[in-house]
PDB file of N, CA and C in Angstrom:
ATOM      1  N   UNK A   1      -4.889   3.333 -26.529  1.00  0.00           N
ATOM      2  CA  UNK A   1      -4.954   4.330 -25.504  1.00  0.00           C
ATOM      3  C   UNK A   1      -6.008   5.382 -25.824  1.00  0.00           C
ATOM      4  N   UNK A   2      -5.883   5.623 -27.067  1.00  0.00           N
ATOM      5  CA  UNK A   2      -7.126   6.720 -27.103  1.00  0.00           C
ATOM      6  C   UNK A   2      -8.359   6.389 -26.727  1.00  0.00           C
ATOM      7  N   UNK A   3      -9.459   5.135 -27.554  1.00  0.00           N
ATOM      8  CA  UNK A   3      -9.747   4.775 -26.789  1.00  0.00           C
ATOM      9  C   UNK A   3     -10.248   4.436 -25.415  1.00  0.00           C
ATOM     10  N   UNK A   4      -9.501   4.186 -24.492  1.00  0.00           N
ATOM     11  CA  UNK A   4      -8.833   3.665 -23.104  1.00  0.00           C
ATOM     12  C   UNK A   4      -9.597   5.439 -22.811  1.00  0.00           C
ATOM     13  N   UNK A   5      -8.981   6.551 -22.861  1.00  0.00           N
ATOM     14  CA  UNK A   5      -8.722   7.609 -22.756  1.00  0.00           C
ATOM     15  C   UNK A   5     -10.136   8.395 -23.007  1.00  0.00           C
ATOM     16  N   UNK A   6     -10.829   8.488 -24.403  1.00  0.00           N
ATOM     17  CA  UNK A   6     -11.810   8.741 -25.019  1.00  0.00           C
ATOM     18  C   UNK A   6     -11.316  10.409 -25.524  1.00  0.00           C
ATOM     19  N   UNK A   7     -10.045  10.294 -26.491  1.00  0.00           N
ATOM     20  CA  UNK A   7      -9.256  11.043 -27.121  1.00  0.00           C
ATOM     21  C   UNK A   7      -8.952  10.604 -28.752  1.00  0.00           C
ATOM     22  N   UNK A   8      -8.559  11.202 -29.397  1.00  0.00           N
ATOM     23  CA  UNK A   8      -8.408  10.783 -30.572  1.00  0.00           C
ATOM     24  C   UNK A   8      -6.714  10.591 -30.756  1.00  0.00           C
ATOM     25  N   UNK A   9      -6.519   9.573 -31.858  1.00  0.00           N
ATOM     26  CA  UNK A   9      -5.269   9.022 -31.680  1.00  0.00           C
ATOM     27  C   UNK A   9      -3.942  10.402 -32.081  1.00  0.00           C
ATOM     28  N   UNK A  10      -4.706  11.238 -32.882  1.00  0.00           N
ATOM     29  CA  UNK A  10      -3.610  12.294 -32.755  1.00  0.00           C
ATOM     30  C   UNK A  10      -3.160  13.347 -31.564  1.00  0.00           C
ATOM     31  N   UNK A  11      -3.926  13.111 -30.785  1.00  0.00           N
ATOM     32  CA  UNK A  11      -4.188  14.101 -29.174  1.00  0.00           C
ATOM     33  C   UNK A  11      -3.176  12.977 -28.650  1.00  0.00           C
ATOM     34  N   UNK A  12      -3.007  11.429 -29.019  1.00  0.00           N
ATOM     35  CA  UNK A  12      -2.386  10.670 -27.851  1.00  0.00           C
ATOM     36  C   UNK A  12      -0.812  10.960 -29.007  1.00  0.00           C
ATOM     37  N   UNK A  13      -0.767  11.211 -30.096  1.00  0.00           N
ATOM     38  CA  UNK A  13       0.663  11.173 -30.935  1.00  0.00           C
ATOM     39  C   UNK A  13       1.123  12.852 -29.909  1.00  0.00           C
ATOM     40  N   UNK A  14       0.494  13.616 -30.155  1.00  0.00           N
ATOM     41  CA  UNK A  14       0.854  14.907 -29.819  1.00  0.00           C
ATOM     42  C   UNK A  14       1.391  15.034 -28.358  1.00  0.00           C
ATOM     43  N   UNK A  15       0.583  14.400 -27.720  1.00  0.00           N
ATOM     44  CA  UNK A  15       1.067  14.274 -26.117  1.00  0.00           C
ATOM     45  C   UNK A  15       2.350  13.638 -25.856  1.00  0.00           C
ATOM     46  N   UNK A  16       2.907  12.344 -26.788  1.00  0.00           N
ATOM     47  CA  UNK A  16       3.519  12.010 -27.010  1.00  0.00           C
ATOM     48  C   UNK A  16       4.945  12.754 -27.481  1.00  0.00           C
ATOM     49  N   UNK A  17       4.790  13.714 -28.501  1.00  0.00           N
ATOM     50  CA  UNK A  17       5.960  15.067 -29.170  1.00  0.00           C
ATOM     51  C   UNK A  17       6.065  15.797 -28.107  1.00  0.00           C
ATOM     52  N   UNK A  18       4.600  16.369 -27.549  1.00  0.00           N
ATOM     53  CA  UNK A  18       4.699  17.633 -26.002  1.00  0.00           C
ATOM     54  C   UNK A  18       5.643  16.909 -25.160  1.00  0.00           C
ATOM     55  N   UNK A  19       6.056  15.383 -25.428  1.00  0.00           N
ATOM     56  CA  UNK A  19       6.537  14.734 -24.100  1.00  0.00           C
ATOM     57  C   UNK A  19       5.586  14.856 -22.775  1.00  0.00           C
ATOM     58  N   UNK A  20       4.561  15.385 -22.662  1.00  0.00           N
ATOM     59  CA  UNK A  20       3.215  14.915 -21.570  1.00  0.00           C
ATOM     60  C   UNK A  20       3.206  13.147 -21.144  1.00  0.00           C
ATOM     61  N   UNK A  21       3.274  12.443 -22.160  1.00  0.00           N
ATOM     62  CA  UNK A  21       3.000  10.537 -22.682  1.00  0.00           C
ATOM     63  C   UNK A  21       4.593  10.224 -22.775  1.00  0.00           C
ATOM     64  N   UNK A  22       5.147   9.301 -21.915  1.00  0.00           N
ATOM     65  CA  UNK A  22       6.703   8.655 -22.166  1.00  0.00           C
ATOM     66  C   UNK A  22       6.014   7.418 -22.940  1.00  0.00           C
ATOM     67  N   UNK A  23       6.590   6.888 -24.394  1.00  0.00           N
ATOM     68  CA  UNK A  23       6.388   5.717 -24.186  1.00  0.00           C
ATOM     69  C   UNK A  23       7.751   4.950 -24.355  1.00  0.00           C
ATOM     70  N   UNK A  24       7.602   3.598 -24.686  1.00  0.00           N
ATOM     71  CA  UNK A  24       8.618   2.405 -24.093  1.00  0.00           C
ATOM     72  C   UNK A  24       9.747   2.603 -25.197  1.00  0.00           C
ATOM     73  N   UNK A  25      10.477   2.106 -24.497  1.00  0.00           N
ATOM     74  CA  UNK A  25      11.768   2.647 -25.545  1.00  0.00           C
ATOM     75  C   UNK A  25      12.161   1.177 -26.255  1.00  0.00           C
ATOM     76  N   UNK A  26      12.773   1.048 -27.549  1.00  0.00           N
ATOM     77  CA  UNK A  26      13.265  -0.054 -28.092  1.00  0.00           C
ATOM     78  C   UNK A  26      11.799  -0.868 -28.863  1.00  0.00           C
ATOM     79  N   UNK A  27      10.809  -0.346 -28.917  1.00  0.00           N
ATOM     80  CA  UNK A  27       9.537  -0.722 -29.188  1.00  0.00           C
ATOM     81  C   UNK A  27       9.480   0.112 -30.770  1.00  0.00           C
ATOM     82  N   UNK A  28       9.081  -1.198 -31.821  1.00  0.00           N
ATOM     83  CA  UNK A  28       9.123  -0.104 -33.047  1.00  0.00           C
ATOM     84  C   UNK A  28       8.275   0.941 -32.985  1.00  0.00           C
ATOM     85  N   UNK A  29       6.705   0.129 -32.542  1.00  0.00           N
ATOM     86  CA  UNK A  29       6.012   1.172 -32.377  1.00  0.00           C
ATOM     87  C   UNK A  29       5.562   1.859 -31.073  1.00  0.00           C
ATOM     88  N   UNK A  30       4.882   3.022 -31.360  1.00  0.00           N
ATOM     89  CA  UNK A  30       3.999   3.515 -29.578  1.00  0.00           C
ATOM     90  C   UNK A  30       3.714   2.884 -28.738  1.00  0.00           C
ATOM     91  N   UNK A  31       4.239   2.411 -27.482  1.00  0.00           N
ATOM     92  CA  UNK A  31       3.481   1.748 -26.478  1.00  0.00           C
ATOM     93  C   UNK A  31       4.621   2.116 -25.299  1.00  0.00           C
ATOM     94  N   UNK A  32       2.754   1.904 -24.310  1.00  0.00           N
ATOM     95  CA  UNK A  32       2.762   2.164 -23.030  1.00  0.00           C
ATOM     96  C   UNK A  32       3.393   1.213 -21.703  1.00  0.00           C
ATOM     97  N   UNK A  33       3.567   1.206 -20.812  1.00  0.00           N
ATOM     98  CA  UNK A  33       3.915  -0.105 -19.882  1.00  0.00           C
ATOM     99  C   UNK A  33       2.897  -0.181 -19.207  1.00  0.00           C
ATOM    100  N   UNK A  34       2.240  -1.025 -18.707  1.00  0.00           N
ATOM    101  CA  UNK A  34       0.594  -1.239 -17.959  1.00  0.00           C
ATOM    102  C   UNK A  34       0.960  -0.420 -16.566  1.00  0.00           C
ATOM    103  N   UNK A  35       2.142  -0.587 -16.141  1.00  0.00           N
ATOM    104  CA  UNK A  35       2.143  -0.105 -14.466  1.00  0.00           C
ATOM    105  C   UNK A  35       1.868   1.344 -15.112  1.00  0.00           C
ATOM    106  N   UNK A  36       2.898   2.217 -16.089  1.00  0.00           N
ATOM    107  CA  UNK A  36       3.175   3.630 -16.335  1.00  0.00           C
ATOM    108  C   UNK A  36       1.232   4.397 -16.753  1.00  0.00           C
ATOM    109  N   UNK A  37       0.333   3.594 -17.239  1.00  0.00           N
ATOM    110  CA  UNK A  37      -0.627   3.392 -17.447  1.00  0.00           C
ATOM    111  C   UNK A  37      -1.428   3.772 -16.243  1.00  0.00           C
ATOM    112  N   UNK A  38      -1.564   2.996 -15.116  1.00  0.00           N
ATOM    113  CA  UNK A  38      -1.865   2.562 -14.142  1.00  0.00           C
ATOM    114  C   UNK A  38      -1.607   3.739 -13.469  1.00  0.00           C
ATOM    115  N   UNK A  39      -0.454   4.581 -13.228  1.00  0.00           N
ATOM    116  CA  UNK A  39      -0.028   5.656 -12.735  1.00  0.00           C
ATOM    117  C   UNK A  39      -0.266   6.587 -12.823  1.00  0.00           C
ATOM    118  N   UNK A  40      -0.886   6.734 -14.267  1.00  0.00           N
ATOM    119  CA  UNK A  40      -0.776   7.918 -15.071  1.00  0.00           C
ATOM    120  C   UNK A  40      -2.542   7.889 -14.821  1.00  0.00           C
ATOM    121  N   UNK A  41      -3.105   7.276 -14.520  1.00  0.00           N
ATOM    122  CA  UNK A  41      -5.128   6.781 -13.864  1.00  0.00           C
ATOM    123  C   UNK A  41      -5.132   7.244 -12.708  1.00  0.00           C
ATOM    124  N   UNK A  42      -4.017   6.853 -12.117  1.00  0.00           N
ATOM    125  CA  UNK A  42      -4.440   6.901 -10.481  1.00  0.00           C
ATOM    126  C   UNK A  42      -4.809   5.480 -10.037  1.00  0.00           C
ATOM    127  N   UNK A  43      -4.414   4.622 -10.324  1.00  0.00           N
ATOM    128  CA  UNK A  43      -4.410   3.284  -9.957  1.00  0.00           C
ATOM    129  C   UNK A  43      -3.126   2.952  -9.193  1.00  0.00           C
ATOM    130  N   UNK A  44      -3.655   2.216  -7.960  1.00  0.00           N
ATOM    131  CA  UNK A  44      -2.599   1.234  -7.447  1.00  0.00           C
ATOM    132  C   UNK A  44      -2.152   0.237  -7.910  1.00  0.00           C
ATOM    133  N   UNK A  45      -1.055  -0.035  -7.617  1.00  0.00           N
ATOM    134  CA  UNK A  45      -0.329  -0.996  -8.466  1.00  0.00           C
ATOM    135  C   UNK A  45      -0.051  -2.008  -7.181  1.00  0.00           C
ATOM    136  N   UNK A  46      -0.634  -3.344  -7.563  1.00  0.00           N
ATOM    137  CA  UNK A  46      -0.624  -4.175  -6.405  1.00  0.00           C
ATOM    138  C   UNK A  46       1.102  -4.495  -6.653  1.00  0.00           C
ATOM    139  N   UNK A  47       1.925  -4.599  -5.672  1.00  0.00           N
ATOM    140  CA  UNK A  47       3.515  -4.988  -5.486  1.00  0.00           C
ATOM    141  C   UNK A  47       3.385  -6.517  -5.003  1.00  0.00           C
ATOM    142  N   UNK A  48       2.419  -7.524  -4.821  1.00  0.00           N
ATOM    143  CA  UNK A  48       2.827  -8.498  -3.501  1.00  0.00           C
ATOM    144  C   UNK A  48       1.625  -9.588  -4.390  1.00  0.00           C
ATOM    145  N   UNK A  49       2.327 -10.832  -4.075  1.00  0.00           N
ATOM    146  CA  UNK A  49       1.144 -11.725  -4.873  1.00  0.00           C
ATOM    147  C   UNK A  49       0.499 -11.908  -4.225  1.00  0.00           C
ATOM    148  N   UNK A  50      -0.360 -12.888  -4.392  1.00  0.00           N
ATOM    149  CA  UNK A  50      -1.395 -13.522  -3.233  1.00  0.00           C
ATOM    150  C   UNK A  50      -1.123 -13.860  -2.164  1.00  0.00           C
ATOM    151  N   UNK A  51       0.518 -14.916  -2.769  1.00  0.00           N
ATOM    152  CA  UNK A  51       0.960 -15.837  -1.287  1.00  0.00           C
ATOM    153  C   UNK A  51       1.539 -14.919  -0.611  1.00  0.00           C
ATOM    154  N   UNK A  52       2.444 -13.603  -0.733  1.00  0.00           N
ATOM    155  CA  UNK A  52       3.005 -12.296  -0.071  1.00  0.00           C
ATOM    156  C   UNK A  52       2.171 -12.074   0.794  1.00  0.00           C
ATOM    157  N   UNK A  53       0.520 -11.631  -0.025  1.00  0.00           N
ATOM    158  CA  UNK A  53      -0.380 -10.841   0.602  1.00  0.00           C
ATOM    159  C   UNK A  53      -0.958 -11.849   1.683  1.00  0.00           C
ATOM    160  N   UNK A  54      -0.990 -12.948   2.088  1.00  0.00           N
ATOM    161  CA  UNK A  54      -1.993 -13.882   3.024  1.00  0.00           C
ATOM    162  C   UNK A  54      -0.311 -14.011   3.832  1.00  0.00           C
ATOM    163  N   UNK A  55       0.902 -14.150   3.475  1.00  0.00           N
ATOM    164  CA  UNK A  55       1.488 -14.173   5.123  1.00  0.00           C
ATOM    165  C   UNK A  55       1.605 -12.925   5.530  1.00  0.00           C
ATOM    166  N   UNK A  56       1.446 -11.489   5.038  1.00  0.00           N
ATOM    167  CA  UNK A  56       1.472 -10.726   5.729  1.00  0.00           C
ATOM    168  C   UNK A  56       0.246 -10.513   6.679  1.00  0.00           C
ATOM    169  N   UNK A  57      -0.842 -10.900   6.244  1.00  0.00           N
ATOM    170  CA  UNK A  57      -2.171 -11.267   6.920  1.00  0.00           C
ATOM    171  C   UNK A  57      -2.033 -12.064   7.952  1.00  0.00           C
ATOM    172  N   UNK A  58      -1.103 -12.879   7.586  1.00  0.00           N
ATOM    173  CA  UNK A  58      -1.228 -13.825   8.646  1.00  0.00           C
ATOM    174  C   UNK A  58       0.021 -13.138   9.620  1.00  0.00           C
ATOM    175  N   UNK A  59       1.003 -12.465   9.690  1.00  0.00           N
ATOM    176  CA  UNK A  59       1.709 -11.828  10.321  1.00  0.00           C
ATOM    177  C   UNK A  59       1.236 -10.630  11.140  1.00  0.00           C
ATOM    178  N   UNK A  60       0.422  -9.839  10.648  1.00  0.00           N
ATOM    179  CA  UNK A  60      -0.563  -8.844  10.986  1.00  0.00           C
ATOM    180  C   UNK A  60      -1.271  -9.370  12.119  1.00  0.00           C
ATOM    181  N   UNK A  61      -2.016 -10.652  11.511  1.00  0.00           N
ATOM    182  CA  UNK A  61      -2.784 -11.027  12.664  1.00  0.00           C
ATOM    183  C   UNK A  61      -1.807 -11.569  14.378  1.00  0.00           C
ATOM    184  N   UNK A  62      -0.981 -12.408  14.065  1.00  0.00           N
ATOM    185  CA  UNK A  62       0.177 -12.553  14.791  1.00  0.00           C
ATOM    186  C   UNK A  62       0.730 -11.272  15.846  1.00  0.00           C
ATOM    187  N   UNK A  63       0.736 -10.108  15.474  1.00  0.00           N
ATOM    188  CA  UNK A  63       0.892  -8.904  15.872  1.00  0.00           C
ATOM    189  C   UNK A  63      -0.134  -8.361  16.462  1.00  0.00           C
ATOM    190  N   UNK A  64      -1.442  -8.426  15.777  1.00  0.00           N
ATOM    191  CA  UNK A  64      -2.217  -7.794  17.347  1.00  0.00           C
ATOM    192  C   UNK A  64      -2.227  -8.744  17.902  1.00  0.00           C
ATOM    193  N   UNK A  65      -2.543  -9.804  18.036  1.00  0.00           N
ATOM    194  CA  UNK A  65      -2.416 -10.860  19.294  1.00  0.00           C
ATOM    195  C   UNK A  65      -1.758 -10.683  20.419  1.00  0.00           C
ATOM    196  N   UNK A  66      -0.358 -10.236  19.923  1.00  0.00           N
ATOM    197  CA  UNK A  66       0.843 -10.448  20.502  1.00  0.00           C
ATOM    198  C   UNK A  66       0.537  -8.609  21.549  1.00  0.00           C
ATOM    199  N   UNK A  67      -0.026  -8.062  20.362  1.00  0.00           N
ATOM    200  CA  UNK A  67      -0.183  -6.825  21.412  1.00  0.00           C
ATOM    201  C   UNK A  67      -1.323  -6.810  22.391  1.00  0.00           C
ATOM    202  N   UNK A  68      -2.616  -7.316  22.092  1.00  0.00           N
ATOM    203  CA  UNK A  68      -3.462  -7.593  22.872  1.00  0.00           C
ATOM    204  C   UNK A  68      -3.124  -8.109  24.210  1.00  0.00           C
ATOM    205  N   UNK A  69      -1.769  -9.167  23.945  1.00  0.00           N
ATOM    206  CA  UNK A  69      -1.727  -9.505  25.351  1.00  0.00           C
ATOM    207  C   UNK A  69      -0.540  -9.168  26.391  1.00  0.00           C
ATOM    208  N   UNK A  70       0.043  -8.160  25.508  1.00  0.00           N
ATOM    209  CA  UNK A  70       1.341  -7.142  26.154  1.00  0.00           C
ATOM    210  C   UNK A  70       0.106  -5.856  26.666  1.00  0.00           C
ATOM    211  N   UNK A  71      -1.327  -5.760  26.020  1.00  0.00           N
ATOM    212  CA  UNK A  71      -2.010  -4.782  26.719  1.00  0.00           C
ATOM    213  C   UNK A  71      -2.199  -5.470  28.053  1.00  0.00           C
ATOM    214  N   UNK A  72      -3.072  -6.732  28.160  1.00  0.00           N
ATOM    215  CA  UNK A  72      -2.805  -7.390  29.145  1.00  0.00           C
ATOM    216  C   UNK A  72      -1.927  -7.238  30.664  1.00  0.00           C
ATOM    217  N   UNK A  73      -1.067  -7.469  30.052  1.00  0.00           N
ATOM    218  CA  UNK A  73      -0.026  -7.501  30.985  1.00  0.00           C
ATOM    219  C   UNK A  73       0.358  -6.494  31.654  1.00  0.00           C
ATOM    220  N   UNK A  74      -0.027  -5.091  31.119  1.00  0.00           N
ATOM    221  CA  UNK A  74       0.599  -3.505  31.709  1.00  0.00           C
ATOM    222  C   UNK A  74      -0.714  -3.531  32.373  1.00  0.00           C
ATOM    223  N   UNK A  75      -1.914  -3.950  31.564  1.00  0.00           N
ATOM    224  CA  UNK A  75      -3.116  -3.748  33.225  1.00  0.00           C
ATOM    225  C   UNK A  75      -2.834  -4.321  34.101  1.00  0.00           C
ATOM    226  N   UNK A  76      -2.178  -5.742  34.494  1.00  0.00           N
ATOM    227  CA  UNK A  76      -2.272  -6.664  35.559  1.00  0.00           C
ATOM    228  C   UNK A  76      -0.908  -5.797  36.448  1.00  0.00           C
ATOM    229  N   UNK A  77       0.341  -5.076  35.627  1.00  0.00           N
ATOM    230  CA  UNK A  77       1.285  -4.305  36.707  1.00  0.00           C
ATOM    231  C   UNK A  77       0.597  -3.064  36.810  1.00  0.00           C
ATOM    232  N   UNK A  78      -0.442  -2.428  36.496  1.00  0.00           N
ATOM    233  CA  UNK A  78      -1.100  -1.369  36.945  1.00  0.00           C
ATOM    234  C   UNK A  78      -1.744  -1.600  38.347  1.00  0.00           C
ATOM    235  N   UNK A  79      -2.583  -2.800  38.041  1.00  0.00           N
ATOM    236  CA  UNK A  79      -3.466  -2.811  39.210  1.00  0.00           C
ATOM    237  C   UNK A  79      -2.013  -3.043  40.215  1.00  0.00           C
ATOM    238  N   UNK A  80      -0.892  -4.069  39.788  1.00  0.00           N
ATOM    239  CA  UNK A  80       0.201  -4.108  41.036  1.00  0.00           C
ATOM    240  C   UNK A  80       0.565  -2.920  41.754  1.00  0.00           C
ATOM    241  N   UNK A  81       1.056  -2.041  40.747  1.00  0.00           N
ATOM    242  CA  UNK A  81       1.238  -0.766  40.973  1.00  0.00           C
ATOM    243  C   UNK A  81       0.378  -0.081  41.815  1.00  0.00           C
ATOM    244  N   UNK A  82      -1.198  -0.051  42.127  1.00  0.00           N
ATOM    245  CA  UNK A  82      -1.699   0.560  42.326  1.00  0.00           C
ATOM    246  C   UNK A  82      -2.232  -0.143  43.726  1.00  0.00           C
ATOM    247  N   UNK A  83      -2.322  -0.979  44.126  1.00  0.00           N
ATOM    248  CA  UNK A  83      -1.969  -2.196  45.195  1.00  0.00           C
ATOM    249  C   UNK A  83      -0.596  -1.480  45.759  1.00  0.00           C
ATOM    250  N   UNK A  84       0.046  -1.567  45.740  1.00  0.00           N
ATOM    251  CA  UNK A  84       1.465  -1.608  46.009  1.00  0.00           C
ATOM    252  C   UNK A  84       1.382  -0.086  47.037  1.00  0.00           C
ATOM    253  N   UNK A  85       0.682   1.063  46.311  1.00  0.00           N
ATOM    254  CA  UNK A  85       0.438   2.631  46.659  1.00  0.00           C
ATOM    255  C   UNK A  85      -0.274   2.219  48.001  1.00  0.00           C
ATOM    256  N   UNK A  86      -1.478   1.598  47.865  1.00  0.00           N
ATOM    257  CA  UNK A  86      -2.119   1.508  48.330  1.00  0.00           C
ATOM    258  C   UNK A  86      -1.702   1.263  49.746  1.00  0.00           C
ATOM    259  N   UNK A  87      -0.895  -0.214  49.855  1.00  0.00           N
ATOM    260  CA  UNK A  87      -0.345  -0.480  51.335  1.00  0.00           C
ATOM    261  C   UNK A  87       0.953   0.627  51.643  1.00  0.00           C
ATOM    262  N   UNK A  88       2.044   1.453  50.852  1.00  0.00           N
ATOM    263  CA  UNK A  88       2.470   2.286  51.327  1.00  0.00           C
ATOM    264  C   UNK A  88       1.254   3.874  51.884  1.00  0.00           C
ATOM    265  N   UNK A  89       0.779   3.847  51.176  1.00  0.00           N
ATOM    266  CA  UNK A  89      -0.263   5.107  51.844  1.00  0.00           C
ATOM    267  C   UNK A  89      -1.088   4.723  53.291  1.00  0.00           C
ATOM    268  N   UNK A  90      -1.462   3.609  53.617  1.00  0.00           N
ATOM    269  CA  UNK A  90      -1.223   3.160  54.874  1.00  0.00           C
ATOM    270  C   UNK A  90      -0.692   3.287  56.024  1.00  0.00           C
TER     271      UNK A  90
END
């Protein structure tokens, strides 16, 4: 981590005593968990594998479709709607 960090390893022990640095518990020695790591950067932590990530893609896509053509459909009862005015204002 220091290293990683560009700190010296007693700045990462000390942070560690300040309690600033949690590290892993049941571990003889110092260490970090990659996500707690990751967190502690400002990194996202991907949650979803590949195959997660491509059906939600593919679900996503499924969804605008599906809205594209529910937009559809409120223009075609607009123009009805507006037809409809038309022969009552008559």
């Amino acid at each position: 981590m220091a290293d990683r960090w560009k700190v010296t390893e007693r700045t990462i022990r000390k942070w560690i005593a300040e309690n600033k640095l949690s590290i892993c518990k049941d571990v003889p020695v110092p260490r970090f968990s990659e996500s707690y790591i990751q967190k502690l950067e400002g990194t996202e932590i991907d949650k979803y594998s590949i195959l997660e990530f491509k059906r939600l893609q593919k679900e996503l896509e499924s969804i605008k479709e599906e809205n594209k053509q529910l937009k559809e459909i409120l223009r075609e009862y607009q123009v009805i709607g507006s037809k409809s005015l038309s022969y009552l204002v008559k």
